[in-house]
N, C-alpha and C. Protein backbone atom coordinates (compact mmCIF):
# COMPACT_ATOMS: atom_id res chain seq x y z
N UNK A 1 -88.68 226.61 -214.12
CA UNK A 1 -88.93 227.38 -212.93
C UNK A 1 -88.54 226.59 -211.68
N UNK A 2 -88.76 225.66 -211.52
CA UNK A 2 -87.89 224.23 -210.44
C UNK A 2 -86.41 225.20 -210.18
N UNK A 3 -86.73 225.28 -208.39
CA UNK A 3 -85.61 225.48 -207.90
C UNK A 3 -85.57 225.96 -206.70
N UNK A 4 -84.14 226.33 -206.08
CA UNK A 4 -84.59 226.36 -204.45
C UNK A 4 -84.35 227.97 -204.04
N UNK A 5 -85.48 228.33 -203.29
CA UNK A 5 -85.25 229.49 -202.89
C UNK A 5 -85.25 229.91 -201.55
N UNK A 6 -84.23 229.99 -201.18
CA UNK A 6 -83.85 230.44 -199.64
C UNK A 6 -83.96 231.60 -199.37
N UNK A 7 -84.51 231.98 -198.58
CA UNK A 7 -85.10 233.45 -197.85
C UNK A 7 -83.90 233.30 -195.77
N UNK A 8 -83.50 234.65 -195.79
CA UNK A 8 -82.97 234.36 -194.72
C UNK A 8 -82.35 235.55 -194.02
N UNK A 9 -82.44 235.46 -192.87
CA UNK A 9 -82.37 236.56 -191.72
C UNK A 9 -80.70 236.08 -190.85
N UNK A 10 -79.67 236.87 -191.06
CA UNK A 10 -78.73 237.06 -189.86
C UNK A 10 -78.72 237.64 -189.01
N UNK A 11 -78.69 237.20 -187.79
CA UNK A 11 -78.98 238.20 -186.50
C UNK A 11 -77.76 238.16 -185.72
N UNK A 12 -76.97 239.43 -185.03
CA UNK A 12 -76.25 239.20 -184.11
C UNK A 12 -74.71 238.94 -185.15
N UNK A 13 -74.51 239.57 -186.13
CA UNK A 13 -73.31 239.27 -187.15
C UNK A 13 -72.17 239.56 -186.40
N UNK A 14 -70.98 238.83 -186.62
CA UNK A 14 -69.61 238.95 -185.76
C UNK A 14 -68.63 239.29 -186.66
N UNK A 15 -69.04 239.04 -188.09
CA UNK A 15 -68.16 239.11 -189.24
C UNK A 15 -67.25 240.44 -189.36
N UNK A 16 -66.36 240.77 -190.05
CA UNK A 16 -66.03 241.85 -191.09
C UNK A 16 -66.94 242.79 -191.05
N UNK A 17 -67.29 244.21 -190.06
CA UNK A 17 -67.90 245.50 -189.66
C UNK A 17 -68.18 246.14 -191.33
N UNK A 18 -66.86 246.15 -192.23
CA UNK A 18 -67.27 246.75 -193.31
C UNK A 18 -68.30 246.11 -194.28
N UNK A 19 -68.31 244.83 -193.87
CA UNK A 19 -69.45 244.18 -195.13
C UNK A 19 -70.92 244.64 -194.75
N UNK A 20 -71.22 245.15 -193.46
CA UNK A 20 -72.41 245.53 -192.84
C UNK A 20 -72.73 247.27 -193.58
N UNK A 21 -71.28 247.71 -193.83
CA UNK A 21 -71.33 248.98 -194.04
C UNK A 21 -71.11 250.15 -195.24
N UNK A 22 -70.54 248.82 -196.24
CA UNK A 22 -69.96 249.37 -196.87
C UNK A 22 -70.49 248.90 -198.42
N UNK A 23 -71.07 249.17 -199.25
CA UNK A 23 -71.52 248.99 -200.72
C UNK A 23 -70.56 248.05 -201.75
N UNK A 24 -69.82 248.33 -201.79
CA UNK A 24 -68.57 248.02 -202.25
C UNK A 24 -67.82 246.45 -201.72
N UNK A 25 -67.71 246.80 -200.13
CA UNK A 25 -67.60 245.41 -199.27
C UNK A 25 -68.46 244.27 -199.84
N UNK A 26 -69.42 244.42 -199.71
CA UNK A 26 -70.99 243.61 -200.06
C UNK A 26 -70.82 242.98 -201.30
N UNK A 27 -70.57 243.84 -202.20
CA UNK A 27 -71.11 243.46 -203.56
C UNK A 27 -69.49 242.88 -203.74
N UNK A 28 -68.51 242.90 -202.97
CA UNK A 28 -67.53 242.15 -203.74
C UNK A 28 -67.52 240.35 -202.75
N UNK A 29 -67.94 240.69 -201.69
CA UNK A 29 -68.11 239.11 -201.07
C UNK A 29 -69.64 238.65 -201.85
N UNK A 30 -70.48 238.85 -202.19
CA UNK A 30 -71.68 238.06 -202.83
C UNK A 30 -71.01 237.88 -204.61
N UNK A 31 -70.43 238.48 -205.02
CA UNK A 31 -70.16 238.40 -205.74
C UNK A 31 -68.96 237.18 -206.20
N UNK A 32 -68.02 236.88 -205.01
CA UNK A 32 -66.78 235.89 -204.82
C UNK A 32 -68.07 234.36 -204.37
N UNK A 33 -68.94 234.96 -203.41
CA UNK A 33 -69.74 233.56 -203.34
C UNK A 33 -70.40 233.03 -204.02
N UNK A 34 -71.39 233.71 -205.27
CA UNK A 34 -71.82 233.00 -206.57
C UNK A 34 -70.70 232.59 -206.81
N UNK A 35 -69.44 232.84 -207.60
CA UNK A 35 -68.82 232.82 -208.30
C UNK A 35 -68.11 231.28 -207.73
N UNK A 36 -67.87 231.94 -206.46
CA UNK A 36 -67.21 230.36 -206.44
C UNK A 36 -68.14 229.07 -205.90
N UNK A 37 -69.17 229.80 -206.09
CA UNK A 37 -70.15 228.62 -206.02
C UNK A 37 -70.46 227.67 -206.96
N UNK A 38 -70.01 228.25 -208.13
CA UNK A 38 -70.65 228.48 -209.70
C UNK A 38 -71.17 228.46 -210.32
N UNK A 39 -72.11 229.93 -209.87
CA UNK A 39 -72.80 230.14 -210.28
C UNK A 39 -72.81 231.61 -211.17
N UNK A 40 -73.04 231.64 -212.26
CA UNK A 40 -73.00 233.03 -213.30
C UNK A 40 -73.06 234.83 -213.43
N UNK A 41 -72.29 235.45 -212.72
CA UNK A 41 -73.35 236.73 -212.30
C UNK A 41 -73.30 237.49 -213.56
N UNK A 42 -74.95 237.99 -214.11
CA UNK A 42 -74.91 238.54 -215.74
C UNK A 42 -74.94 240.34 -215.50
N UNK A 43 -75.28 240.78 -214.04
CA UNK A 43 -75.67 241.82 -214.00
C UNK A 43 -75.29 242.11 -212.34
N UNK A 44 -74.85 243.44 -212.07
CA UNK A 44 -75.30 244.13 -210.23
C UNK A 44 -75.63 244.99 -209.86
N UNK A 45 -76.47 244.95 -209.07
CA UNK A 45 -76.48 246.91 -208.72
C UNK A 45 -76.74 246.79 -206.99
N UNK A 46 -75.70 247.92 -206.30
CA UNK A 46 -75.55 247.69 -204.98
C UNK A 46 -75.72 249.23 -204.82
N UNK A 47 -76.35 249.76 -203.62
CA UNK A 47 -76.30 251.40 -202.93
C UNK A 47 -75.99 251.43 -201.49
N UNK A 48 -75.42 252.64 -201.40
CA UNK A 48 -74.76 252.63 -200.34
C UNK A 48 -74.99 253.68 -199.84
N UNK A 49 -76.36 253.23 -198.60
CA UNK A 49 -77.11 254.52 -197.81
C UNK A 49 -76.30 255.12 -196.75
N UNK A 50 -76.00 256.81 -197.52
CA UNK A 50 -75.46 257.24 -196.31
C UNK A 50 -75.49 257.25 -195.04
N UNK A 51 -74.49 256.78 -194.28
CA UNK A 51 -74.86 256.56 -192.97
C UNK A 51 -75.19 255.56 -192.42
N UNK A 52 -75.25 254.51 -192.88
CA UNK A 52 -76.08 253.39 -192.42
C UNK A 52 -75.48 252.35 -193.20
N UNK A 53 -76.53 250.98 -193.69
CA UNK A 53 -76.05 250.25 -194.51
C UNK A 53 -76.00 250.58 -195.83
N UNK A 54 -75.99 248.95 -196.74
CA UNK A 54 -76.18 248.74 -197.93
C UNK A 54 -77.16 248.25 -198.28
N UNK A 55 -77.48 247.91 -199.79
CA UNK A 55 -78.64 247.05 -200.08
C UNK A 55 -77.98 246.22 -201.40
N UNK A 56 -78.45 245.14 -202.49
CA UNK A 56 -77.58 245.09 -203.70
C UNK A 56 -78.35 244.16 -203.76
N UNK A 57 -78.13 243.71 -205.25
CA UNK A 57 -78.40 242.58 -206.14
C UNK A 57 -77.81 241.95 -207.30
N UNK A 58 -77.42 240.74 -207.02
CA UNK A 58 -76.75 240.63 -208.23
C UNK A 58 -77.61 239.37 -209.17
N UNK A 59 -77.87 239.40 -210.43
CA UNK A 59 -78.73 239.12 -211.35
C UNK A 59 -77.85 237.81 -211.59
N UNK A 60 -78.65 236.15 -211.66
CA UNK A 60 -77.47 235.32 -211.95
C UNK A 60 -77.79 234.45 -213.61
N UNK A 61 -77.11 233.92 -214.05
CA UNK A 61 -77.84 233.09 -215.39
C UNK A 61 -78.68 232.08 -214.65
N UNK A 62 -78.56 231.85 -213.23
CA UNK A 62 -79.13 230.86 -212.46
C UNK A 62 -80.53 231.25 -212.17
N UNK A 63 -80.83 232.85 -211.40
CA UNK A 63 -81.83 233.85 -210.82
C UNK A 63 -81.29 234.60 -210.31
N UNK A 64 -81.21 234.78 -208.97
CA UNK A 64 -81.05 235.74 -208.42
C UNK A 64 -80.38 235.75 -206.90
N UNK A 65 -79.53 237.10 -206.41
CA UNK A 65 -79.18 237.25 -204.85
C UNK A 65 -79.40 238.49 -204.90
N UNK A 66 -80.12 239.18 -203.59
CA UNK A 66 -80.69 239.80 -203.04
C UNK A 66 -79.87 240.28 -201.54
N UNK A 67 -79.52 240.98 -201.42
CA UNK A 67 -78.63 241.61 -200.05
C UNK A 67 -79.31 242.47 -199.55
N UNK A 68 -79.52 242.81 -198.08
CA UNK A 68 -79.63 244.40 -197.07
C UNK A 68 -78.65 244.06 -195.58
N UNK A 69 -78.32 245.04 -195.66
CA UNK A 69 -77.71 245.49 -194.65
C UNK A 69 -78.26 246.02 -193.45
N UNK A 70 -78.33 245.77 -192.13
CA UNK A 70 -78.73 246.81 -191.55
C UNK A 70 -77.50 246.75 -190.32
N UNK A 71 -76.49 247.80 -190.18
CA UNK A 71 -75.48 247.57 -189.01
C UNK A 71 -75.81 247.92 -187.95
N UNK A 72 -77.23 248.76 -187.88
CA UNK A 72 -77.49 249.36 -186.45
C UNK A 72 -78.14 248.06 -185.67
N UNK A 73 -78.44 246.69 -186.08
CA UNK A 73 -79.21 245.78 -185.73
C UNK A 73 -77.83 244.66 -185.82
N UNK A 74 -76.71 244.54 -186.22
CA UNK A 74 -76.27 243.97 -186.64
C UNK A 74 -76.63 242.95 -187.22
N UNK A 75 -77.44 243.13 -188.78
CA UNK A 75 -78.43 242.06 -189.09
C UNK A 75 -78.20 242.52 -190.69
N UNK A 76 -78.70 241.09 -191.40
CA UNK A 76 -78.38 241.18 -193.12
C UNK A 76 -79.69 240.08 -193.33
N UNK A 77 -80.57 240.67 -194.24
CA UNK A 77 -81.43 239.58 -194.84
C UNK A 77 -81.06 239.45 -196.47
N UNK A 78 -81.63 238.33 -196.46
CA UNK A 78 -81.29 237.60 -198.16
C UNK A 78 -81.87 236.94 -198.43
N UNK A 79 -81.70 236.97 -199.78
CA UNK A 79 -82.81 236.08 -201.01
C UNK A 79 -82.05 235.59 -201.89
N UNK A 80 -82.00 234.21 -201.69
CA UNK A 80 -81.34 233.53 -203.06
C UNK A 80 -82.15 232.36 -203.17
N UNK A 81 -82.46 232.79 -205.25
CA UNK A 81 -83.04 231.80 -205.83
C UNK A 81 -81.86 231.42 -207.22
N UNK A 82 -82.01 229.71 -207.05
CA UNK A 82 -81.39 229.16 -208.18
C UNK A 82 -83.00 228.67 -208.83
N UNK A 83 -82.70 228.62 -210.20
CA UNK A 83 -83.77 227.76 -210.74
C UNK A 83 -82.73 226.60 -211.34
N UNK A 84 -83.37 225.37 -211.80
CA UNK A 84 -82.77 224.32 -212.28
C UNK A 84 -82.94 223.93 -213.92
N UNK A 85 -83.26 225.03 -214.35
CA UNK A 85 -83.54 224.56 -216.18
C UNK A 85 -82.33 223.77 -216.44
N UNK A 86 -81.49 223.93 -216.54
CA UNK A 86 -80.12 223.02 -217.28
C UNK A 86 -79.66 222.24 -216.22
N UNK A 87 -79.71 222.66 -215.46
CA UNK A 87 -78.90 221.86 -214.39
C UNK A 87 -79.67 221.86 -212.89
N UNK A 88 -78.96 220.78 -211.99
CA UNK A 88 -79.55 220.83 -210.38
C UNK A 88 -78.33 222.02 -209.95
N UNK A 89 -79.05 223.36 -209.70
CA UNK A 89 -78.40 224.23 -208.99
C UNK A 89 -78.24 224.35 -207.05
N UNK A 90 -78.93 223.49 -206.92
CA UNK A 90 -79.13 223.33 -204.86
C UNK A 90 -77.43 223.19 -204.79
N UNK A 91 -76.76 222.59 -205.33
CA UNK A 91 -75.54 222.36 -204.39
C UNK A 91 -74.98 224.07 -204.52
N UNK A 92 -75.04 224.34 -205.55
CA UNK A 92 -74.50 225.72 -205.67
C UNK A 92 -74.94 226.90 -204.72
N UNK A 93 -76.36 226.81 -204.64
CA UNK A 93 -76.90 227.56 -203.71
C UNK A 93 -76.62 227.40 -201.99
N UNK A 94 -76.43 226.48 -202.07
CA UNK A 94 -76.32 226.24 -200.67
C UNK A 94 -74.55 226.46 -200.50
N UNK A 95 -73.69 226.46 -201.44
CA UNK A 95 -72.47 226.58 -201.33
C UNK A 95 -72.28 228.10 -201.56
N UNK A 96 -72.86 228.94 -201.75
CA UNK A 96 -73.44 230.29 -201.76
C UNK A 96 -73.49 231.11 -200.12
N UNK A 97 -74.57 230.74 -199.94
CA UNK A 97 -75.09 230.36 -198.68
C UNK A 97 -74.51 230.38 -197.64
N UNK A 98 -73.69 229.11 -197.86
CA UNK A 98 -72.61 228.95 -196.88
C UNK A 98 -71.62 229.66 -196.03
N UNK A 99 -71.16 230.39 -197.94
CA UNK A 99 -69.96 231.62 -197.69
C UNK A 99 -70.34 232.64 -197.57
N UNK A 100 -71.65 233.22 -197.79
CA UNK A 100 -72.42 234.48 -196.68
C UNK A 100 -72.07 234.36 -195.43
N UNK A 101 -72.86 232.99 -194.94
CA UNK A 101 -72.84 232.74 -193.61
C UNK A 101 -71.49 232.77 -193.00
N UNK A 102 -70.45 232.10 -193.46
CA UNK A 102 -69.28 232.35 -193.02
C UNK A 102 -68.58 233.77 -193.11
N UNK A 103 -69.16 234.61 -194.00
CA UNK A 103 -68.48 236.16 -193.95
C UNK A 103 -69.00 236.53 -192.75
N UNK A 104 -70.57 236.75 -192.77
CA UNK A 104 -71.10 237.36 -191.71
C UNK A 104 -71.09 237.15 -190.35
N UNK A 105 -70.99 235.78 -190.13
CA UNK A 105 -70.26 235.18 -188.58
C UNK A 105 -72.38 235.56 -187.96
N UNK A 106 -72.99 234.74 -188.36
CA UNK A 106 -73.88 235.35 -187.25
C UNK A 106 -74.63 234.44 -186.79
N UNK A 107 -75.21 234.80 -185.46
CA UNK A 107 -74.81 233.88 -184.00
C UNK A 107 -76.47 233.65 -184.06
N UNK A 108 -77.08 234.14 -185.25
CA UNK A 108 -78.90 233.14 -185.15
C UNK A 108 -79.01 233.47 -186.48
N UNK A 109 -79.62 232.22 -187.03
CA UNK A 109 -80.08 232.28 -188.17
C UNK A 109 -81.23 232.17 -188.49
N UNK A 110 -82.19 232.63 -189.34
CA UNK A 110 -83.72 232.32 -189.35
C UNK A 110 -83.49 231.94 -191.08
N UNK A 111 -84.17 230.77 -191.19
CA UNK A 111 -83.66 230.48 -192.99
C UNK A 111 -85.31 229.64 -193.02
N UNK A 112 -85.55 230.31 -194.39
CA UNK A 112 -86.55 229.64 -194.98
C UNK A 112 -86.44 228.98 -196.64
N UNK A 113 -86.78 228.06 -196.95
CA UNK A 113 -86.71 227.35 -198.22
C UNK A 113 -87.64 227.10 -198.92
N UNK A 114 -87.96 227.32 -199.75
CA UNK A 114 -89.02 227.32 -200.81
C UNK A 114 -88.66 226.52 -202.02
N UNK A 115 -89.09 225.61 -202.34
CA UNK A 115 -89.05 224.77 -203.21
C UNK A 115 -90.00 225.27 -204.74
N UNK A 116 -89.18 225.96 -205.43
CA UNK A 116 -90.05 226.90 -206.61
C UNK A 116 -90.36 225.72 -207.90
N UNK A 117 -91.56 226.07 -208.46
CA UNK A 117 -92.15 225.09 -209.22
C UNK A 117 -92.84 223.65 -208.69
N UNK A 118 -93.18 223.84 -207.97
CA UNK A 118 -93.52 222.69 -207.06
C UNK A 118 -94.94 222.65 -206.26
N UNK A 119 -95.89 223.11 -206.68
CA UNK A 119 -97.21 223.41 -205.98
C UNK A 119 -97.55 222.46 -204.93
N UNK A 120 -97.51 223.68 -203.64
CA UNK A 120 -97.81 223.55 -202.69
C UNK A 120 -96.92 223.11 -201.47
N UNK A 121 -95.68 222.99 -202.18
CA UNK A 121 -94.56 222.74 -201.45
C UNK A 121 -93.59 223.39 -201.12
N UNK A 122 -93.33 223.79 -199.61
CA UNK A 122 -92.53 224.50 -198.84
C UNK A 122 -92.35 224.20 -197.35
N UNK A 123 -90.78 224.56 -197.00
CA UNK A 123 -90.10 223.93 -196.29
C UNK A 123 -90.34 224.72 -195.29
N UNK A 124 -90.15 224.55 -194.07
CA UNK A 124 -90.92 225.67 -192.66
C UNK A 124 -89.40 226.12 -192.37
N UNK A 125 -89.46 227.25 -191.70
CA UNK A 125 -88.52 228.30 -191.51
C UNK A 125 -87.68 227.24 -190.35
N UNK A 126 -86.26 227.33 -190.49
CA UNK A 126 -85.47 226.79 -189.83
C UNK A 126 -84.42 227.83 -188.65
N UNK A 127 -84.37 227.48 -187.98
CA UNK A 127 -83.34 228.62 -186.95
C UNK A 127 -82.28 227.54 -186.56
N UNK A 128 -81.06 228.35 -185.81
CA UNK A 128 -80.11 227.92 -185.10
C UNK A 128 -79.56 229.42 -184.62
């Protein structure tokens, strides 16, 4: 169960309009960022609310990523957990991470880290 789980808020996105909007958009950039993170995707399921945003998830051999959309806010929250059974997955996650952040272009970040398996230990919410 050891592993890192980042919780996190984009505010103010500058990125690519369709990744905010589009189901399809979404699930193929989270999908290129596990991947070339490398990390496993075993499963996805993404919807695409008329009118508005997206939401999605893609299931990893690692845990999990978690996507929403919201374009009327220009804002995307996320959840990514690696666990570490076989391996130290943090570099992956954060190389994950990264390439969200770089799709979405967004100009505040609110990121929180959770250190899973680890009682009582967690990292305080970080901004820029």
């Amino acid at each position: 169960m050891n592993g890192l789980h980042i919780l996190a808020e984009f505010h103010d996105c500058q990125g690519s309009r369709p990744l905010l909007l589009e189901a399809d958009a979404l699930a193929a950039l989270c999908r290129r960022a596990c991947v070339e993170a490398g990390l496993e995707v075993v499963a996805a399921a993404f919807h695409q609310f008329p009118g508005a945003g997206a939401t999605g998830a893609l299931v990893l051999a690692e845990s999990h990523l978690a996507v929403h959309t919201w374009p009327e806010l220009d804002a995307v929250t996320l959840d990514l957990y690696v666990c570490n059974h076989s391996r130290d997955n943090r570099a992956a996650a954060e190389a994950a991470f990264a390439a969200l952040k770089q799709a979405f272009l967004p100009q505040h970040v609110v990121r929180r880290d959770v250190m899973r398996g680890e009682t009582g230990v967690a990292a305080p919410a970080l901004t820029d």
